[in-house]
N, C-alpha and C. Protein backbone atom coordinates (compact mmCIF):
# COMPACT_ATOMS: atom_id res chain seq x y z
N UNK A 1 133.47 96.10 159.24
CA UNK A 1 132.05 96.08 158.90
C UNK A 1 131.58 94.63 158.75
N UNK A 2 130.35 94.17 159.49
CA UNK A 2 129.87 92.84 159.53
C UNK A 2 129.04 92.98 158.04
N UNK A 3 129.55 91.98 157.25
CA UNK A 3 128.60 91.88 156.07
C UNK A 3 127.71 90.55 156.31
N UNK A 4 126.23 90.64 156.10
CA UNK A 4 125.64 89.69 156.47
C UNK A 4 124.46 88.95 155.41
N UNK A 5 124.96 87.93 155.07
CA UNK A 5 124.31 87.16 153.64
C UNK A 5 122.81 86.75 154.22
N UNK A 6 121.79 87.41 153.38
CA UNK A 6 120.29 87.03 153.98
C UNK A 6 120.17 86.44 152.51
N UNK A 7 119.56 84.85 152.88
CA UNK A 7 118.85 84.05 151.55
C UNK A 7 117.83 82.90 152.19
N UNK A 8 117.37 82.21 151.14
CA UNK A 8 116.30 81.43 151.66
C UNK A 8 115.38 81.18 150.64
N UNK A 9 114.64 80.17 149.99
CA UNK A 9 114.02 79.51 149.30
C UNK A 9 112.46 80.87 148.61
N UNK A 10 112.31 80.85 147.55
CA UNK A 10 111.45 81.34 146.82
C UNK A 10 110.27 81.62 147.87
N UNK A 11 109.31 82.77 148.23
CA UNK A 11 108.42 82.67 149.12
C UNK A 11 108.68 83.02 150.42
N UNK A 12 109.97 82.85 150.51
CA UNK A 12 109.94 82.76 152.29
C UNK A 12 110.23 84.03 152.89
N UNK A 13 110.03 85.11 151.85
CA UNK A 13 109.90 86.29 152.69
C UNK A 13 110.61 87.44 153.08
N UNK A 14 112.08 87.20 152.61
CA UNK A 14 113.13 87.58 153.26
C UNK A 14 113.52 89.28 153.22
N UNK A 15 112.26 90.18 152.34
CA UNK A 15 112.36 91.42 152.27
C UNK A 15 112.10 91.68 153.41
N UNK A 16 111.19 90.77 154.41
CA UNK A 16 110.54 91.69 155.73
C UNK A 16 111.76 91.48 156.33
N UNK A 17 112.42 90.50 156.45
CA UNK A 17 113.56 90.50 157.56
C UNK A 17 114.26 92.13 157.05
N UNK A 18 114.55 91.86 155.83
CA UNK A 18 115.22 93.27 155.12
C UNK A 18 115.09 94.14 155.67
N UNK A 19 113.60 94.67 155.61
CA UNK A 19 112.59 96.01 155.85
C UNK A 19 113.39 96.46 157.36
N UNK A 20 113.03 94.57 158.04
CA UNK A 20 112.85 95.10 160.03
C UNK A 20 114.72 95.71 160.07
N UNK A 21 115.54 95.37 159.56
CA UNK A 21 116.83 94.84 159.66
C UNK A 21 117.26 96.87 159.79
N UNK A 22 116.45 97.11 158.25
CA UNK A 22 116.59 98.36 157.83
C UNK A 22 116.00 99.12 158.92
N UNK A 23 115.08 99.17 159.64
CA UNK A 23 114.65 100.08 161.08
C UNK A 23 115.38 100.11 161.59
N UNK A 24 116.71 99.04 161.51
CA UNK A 24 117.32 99.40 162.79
C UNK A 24 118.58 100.13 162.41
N UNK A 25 118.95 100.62 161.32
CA UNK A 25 119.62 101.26 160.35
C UNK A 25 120.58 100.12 159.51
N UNK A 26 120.16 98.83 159.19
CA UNK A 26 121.12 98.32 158.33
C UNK A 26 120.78 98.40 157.44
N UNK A 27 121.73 99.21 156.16
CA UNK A 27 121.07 98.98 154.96
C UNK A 27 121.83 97.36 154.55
N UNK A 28 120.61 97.45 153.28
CA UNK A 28 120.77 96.08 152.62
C UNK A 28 121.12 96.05 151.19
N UNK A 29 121.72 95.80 150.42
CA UNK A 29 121.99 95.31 148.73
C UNK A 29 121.18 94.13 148.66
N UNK A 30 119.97 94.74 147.50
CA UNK A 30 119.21 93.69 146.94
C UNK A 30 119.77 93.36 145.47
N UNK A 31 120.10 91.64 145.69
CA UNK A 31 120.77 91.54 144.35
C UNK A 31 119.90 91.63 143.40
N UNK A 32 118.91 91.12 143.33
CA UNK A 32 118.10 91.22 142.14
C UNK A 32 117.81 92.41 141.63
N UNK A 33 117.89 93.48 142.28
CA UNK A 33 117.82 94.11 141.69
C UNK A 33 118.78 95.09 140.89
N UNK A 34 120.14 94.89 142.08
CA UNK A 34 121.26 94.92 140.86
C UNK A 34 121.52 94.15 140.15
N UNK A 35 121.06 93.20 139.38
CA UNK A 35 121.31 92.61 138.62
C UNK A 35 119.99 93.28 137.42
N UNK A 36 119.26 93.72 137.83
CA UNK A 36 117.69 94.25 137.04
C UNK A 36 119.10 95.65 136.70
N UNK A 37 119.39 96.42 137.59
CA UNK A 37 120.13 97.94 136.98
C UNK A 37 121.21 97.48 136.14
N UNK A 38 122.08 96.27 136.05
CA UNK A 38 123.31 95.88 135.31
C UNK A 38 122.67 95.60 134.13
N UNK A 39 121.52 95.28 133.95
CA UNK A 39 120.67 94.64 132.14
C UNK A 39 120.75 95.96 131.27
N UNK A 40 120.63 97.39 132.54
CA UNK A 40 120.29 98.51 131.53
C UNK A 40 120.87 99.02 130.30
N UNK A 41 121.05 98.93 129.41
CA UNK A 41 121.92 99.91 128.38
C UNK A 41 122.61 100.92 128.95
N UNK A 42 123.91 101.24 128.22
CA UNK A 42 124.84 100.31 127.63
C UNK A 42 125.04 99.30 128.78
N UNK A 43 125.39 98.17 128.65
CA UNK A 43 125.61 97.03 129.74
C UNK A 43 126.77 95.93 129.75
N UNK A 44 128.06 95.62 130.53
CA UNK A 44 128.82 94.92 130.20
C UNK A 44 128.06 93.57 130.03
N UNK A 45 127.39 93.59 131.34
CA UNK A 45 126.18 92.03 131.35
C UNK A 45 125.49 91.57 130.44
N UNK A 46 125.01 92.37 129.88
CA UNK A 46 124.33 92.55 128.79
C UNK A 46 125.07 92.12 127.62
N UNK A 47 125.89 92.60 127.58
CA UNK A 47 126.92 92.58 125.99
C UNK A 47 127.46 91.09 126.34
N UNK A 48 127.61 90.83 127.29
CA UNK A 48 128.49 89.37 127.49
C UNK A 48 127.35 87.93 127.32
N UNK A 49 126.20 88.31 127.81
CA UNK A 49 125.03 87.58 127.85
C UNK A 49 124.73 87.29 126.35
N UNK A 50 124.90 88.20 125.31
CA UNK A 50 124.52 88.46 123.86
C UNK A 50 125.80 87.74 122.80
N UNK A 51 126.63 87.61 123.65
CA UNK A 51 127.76 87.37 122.77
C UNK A 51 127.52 85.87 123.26
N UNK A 52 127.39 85.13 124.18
CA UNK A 52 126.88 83.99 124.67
C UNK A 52 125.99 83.05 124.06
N UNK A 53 124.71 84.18 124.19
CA UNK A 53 123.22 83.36 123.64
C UNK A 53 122.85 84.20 122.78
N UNK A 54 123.31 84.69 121.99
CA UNK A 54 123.04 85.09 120.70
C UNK A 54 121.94 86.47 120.72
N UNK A 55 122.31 87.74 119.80
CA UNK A 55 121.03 88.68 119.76
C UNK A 55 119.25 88.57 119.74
N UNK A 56 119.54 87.03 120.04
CA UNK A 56 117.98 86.62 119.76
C UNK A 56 117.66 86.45 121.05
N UNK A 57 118.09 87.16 122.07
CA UNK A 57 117.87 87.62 123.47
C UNK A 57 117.58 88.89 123.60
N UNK A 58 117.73 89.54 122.74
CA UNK A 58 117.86 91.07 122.95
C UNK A 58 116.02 91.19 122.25
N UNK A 59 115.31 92.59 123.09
CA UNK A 59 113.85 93.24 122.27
C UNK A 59 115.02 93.78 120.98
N UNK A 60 114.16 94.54 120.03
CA UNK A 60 114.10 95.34 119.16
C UNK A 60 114.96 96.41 119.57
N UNK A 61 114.94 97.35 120.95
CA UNK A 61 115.45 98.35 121.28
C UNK A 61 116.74 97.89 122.87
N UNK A 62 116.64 96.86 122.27
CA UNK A 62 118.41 96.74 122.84
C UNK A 62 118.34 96.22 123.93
N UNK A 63 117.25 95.84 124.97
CA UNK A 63 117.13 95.30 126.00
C UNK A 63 117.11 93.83 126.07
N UNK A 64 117.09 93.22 127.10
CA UNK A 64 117.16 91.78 127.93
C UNK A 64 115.37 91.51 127.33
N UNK A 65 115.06 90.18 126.64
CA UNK A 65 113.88 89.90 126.40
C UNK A 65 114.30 88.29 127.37
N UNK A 66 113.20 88.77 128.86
CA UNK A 66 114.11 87.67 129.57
C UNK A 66 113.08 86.49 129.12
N UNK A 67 111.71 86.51 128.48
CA UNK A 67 111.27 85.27 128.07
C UNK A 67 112.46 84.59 126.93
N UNK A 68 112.72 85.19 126.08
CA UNK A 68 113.81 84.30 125.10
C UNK A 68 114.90 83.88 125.73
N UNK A 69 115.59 84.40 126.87
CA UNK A 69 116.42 83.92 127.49
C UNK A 69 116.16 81.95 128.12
N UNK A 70 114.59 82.69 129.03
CA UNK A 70 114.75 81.64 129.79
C UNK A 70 114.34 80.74 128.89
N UNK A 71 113.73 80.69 127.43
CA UNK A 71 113.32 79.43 126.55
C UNK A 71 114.66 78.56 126.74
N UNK A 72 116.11 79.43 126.55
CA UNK A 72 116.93 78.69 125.97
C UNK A 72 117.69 78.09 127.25
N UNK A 73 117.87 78.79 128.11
CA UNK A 73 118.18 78.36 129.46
C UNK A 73 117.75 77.20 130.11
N UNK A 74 116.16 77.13 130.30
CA UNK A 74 115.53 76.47 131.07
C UNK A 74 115.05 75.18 130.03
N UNK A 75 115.35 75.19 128.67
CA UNK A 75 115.05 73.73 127.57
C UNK A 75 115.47 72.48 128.36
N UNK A 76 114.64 71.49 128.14
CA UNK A 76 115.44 70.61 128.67
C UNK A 76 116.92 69.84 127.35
N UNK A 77 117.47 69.13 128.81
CA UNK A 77 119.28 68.54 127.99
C UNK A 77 120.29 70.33 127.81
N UNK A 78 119.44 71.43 128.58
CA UNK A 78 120.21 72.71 128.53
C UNK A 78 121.27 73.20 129.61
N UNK A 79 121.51 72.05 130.61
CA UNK A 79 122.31 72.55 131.95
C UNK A 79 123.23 73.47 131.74
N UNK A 80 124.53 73.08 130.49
CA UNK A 80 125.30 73.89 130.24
C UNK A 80 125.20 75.47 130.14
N UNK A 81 123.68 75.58 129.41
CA UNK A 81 123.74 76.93 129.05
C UNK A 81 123.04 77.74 130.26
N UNK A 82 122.73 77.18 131.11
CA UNK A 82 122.07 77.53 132.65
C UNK A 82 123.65 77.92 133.63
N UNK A 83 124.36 77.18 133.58
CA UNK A 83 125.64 77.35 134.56
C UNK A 83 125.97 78.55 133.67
N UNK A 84 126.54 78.75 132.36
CA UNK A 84 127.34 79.55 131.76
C UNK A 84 126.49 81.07 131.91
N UNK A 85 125.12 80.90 132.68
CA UNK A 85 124.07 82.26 132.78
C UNK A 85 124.87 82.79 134.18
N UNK A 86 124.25 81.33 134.84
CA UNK A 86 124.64 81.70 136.09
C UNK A 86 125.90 82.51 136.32
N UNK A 87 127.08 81.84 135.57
CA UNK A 87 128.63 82.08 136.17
C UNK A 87 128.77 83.24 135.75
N UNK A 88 128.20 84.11 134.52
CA UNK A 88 128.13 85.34 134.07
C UNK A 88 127.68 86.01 134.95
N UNK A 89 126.62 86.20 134.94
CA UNK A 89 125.45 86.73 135.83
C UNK A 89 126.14 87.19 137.48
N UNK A 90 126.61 85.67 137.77
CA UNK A 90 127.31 85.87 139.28
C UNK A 90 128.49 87.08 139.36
N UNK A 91 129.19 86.63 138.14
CA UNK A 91 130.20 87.53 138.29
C UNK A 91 130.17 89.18 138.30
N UNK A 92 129.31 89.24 137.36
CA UNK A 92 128.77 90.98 136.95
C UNK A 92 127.84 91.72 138.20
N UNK A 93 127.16 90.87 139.05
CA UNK A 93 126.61 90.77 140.17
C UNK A 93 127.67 91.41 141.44
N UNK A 94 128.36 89.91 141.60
CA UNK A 94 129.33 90.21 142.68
C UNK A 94 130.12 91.15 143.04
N UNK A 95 130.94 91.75 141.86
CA UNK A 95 131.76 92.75 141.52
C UNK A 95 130.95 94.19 141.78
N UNK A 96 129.64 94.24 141.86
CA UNK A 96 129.12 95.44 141.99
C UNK A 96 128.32 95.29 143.12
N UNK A 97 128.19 94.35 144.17
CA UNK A 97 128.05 93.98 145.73
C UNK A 97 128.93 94.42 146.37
N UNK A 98 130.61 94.02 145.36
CA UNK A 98 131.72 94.22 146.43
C UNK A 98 132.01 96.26 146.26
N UNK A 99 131.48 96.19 145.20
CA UNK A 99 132.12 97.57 145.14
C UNK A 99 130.61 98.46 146.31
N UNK A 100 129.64 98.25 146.38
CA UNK A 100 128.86 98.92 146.72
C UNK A 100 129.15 98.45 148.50
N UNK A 101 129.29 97.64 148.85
CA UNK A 101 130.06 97.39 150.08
C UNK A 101 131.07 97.98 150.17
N UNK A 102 132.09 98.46 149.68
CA UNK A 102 133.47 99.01 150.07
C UNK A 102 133.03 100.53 150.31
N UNK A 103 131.88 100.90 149.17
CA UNK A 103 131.28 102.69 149.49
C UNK A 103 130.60 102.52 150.88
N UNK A 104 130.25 101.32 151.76
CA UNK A 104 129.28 101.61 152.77
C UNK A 104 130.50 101.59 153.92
N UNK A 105 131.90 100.54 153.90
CA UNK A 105 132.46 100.44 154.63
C UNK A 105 133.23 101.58 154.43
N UNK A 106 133.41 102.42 153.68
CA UNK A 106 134.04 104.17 153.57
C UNK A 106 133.42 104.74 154.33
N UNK A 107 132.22 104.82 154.85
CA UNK A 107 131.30 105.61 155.57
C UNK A 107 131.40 105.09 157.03
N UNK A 108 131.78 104.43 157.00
CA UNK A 108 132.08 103.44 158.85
C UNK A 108 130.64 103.04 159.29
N UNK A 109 129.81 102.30 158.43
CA UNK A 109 128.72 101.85 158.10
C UNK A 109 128.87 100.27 159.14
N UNK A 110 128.65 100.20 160.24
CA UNK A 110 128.60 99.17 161.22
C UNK A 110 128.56 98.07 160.79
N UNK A 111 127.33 97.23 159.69
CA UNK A 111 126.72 96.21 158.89
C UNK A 111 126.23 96.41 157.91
N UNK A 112 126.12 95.55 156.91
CA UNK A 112 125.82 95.49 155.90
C UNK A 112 124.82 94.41 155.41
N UNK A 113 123.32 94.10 155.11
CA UNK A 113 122.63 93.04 154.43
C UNK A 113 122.88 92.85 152.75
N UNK A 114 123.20 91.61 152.77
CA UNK A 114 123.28 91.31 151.53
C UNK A 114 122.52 89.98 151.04
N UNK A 115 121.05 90.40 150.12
CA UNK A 115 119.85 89.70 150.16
C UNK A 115 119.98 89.16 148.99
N UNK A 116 120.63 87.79 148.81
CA UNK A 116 121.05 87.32 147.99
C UNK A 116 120.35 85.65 147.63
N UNK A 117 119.21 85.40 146.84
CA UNK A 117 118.70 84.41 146.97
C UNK A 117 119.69 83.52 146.19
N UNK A 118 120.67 83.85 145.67
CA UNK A 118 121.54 82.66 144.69
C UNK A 118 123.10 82.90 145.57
N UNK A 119 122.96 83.19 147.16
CA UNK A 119 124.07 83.51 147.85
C UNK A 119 125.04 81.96 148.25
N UNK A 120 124.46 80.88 148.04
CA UNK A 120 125.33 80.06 148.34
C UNK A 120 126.23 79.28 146.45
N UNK A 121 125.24 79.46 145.67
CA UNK A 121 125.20 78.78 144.38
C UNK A 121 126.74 80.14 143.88
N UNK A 122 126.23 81.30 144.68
CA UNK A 122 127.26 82.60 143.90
C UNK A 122 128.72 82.05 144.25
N UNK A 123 128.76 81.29 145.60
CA UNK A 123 129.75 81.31 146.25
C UNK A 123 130.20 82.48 147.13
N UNK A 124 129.45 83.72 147.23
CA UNK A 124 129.68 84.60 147.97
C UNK A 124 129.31 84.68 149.65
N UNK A 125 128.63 83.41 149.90
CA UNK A 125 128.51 83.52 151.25
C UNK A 125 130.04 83.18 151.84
N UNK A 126 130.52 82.96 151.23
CA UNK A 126 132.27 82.73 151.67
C UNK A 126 132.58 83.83 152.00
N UNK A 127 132.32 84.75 151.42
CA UNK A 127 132.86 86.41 152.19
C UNK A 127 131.35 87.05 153.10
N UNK A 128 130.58 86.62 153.45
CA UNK A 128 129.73 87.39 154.85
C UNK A 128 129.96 86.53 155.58
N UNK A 129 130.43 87.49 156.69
CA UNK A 129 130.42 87.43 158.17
C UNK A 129 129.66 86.06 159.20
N UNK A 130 128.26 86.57 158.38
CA UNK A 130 126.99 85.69 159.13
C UNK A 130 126.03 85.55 158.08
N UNK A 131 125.73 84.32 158.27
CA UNK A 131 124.51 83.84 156.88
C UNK A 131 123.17 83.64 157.96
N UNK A 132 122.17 84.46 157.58
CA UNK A 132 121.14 84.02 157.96
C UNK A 132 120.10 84.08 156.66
N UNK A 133 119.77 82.69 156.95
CA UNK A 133 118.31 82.23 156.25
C UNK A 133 116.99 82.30 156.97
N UNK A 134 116.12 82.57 155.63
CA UNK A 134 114.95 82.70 156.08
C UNK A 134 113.83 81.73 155.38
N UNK A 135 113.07 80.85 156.59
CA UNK A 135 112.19 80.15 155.73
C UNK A 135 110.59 80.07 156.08
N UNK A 136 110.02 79.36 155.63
CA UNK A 136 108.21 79.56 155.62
C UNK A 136 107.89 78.23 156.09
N UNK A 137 106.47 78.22 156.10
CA UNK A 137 106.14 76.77 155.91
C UNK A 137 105.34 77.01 154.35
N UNK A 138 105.43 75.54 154.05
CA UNK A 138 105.25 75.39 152.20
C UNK A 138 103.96 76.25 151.40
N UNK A 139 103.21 76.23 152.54
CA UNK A 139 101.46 76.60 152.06
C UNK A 139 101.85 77.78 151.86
N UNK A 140 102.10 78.43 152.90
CA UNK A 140 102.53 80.09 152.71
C UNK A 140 103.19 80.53 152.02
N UNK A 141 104.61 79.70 151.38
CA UNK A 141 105.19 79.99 150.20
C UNK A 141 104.59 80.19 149.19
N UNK A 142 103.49 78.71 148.93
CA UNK A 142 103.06 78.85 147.95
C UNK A 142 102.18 80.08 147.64
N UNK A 143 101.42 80.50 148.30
CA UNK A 143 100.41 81.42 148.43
C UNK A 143 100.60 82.69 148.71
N UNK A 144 102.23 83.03 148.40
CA UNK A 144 103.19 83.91 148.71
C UNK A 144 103.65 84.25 147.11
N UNK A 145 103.92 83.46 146.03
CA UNK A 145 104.49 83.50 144.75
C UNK A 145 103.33 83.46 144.13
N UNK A 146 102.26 82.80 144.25
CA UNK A 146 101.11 82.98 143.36
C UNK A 146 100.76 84.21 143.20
N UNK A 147 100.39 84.99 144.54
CA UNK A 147 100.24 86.26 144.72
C UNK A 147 100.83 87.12 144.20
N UNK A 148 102.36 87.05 144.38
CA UNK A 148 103.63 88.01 144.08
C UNK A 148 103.88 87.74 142.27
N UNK A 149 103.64 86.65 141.77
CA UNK A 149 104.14 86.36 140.52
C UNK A 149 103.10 86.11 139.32
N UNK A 150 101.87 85.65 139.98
CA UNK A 150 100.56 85.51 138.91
C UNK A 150 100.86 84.47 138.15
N UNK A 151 101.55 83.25 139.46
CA UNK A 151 101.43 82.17 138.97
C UNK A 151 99.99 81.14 139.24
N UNK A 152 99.55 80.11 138.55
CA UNK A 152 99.37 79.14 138.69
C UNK A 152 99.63 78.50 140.03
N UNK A 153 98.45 77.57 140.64
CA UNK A 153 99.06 76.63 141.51
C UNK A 153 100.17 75.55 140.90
N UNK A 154 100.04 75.36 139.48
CA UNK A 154 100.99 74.09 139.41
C UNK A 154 102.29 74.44 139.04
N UNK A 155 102.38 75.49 138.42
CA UNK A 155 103.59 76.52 138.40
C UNK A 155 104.14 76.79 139.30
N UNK A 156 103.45 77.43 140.15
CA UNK A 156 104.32 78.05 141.37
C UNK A 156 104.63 76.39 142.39
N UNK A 157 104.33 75.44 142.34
CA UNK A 157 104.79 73.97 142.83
C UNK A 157 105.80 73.67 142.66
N UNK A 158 105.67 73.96 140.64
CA UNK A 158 106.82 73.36 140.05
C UNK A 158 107.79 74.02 140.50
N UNK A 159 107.68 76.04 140.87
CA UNK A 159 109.09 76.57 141.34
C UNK A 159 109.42 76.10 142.56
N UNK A 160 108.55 76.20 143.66
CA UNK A 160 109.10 76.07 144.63
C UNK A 160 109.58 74.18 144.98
N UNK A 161 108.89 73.09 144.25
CA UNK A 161 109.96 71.69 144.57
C UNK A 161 111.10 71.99 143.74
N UNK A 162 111.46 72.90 142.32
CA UNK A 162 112.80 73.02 141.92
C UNK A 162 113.75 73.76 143.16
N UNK A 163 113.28 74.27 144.07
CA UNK A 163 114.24 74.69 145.29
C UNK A 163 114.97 74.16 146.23
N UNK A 164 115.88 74.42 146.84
CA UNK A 164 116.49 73.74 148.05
C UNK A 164 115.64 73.64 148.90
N UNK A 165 115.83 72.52 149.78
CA UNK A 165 115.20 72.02 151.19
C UNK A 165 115.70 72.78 152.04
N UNK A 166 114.60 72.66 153.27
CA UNK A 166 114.98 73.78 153.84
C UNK A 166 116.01 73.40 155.30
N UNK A 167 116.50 72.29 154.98
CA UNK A 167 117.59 71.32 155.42
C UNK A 167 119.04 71.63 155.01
N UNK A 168 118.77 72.30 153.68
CA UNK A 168 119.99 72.52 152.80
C UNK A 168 120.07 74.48 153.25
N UNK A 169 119.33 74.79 153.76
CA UNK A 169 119.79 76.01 153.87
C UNK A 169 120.40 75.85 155.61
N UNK A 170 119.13 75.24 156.06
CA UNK A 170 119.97 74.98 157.87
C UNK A 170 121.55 74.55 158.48
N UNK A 171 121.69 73.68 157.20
CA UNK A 171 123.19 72.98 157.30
C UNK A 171 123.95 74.06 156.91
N UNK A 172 123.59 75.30 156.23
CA UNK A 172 124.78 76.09 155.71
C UNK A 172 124.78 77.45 156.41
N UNK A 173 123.55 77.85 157.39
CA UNK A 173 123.64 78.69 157.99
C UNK A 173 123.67 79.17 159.44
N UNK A 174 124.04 80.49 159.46
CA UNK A 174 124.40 80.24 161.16
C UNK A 174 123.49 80.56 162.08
N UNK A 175 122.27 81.13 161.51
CA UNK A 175 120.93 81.59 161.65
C UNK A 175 119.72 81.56 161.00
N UNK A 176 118.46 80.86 161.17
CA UNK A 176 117.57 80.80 160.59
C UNK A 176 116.03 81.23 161.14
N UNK A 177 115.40 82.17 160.24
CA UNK A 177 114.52 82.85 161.14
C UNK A 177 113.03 82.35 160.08
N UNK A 178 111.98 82.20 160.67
CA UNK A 178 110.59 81.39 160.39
C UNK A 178 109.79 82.53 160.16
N UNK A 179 109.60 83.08 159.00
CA UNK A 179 108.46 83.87 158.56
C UNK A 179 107.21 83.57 158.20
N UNK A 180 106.56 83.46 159.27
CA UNK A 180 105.00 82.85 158.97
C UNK A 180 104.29 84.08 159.52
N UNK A 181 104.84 85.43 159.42
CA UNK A 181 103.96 86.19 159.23
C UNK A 181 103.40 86.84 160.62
N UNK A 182 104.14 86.36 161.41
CA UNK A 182 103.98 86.92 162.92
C UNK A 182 105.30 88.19 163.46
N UNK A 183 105.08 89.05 163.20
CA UNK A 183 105.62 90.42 162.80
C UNK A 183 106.72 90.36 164.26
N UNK A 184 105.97 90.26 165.47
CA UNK A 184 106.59 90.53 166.60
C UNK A 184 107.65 89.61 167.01
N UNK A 185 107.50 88.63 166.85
CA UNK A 185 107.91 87.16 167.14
C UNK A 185 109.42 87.64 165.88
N UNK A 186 109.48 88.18 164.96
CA UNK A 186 110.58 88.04 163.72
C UNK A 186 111.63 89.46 164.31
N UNK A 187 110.75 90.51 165.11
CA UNK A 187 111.29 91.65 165.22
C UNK A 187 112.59 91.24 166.53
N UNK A 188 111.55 90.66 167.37
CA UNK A 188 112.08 90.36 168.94
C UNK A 188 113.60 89.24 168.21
N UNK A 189 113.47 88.35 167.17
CA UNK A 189 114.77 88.09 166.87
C UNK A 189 115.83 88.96 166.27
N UNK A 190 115.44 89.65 165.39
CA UNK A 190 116.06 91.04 164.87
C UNK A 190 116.64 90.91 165.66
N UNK A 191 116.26 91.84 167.04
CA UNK A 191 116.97 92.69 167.44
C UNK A 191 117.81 91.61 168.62
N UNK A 192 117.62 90.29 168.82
CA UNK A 192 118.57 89.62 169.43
C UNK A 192 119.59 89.16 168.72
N UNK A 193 119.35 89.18 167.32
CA UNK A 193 120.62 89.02 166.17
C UNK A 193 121.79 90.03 166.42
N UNK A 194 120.69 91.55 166.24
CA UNK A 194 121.94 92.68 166.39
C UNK A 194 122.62 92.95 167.78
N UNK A 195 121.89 92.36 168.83
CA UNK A 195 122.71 92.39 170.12
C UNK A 195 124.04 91.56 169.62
N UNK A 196 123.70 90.36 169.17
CA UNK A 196 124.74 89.39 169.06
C UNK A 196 125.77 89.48 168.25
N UNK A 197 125.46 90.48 167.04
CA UNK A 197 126.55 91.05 166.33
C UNK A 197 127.02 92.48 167.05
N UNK A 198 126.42 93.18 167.87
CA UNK A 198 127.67 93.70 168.10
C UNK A 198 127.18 95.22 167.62
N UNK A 199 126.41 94.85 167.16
CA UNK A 199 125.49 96.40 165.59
C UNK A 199 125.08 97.09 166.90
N UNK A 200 125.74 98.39 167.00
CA UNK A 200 124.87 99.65 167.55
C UNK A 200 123.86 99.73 166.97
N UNK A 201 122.88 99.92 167.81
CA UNK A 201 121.17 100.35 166.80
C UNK A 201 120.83 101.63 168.02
């Protein structure tokens, strides 16, 4: 089974590649959002995150209060306690990528997307097959997270210059596809990707 790491800078889109990827029957693992189902109660992630940064992360009724998190995370002189999120986080993550991959490769499941915006920082692009990134041009990003997040212009700036260049994703991948929103132009690569892997569609 080709497992295939889709990531790429805040904005740039990378559910549509998802969506088109999925027409052609690949399913995809969205991490974020296993990582949103691992917060739920009872939670190993959870319990490990708390024993970390203290119950003054937790609401009232036992959940992830991710504003108190990120106060303490994102403080400045806080790097330490940002890696020790991350390396948690990655791990409780990964382990339930690999296991949800091994149920798709039980099924003789051709490919696999794995939409992982923290896929190089996880270290898990070391195990897919093929890394393809996806990127924008800046305006559209921006005007992509404002929308999606109900940020601020100077907010959503500040996220997207805290991001990798899109130099730093080119050097690490073996494919990079330009979502500016021209539907046909993204599909017609699709499907020259899956010729090239090999993917019955």
């Amino acid at each position: 089974m080709l497992t295939i790491g889709l990531t790429g800078p805040s904005g740039a889109g990378k559910g549509v590649i998802a969506s088109l990827l999925a027409g052609y029957g690949v399913p995809s693992i969205d991490t974020d959002k296993v990582y949103h189902d691992l917060l739920i109660p009872p939670s190993a992630c959870l319990d490990e995150l708390s024993a970390r940064f203290g119950t003054g992360i937790l609401t009232p009724d036992g959940m992830l209060n991710r504003g108190a998190l990120a106060a303490i995370v994102f403080a400045e002189g806080h790097g330490t306690d940002l890696a020790d999120l991350n390396t948690i986080t990655h791990r409780h993550i990964l382990a339930k990528a690999r296991e949800m991959l091994a149920a798709y490769a039980a099924q003789g499941v051709p490919a696999v997307l794995v939409d992982a915006p923290q896929l190089f920082e996880s270290g898990f692009d070391a195990e897919c097959g093929f890394i393809l990134s996806v990127l924008a041009p800046y305006a559209l990003r921006l005007a992509r997270i404002m929308a999606r997040d109900g940020l601020d212009e100077a907010r959503a700036k500040a996220r997207l210059d805290a991001s990798h260049t899109d130099d730093f994703f080119r050097e690490r991948s073996d494919a990079v596809m330009i979502n500016d929103g021209a539907l046909d132009a993204m599909e017609a690569e699709v499907r020259r990707l899956l010729t090239a892997w090999e993917v019955d569609v």
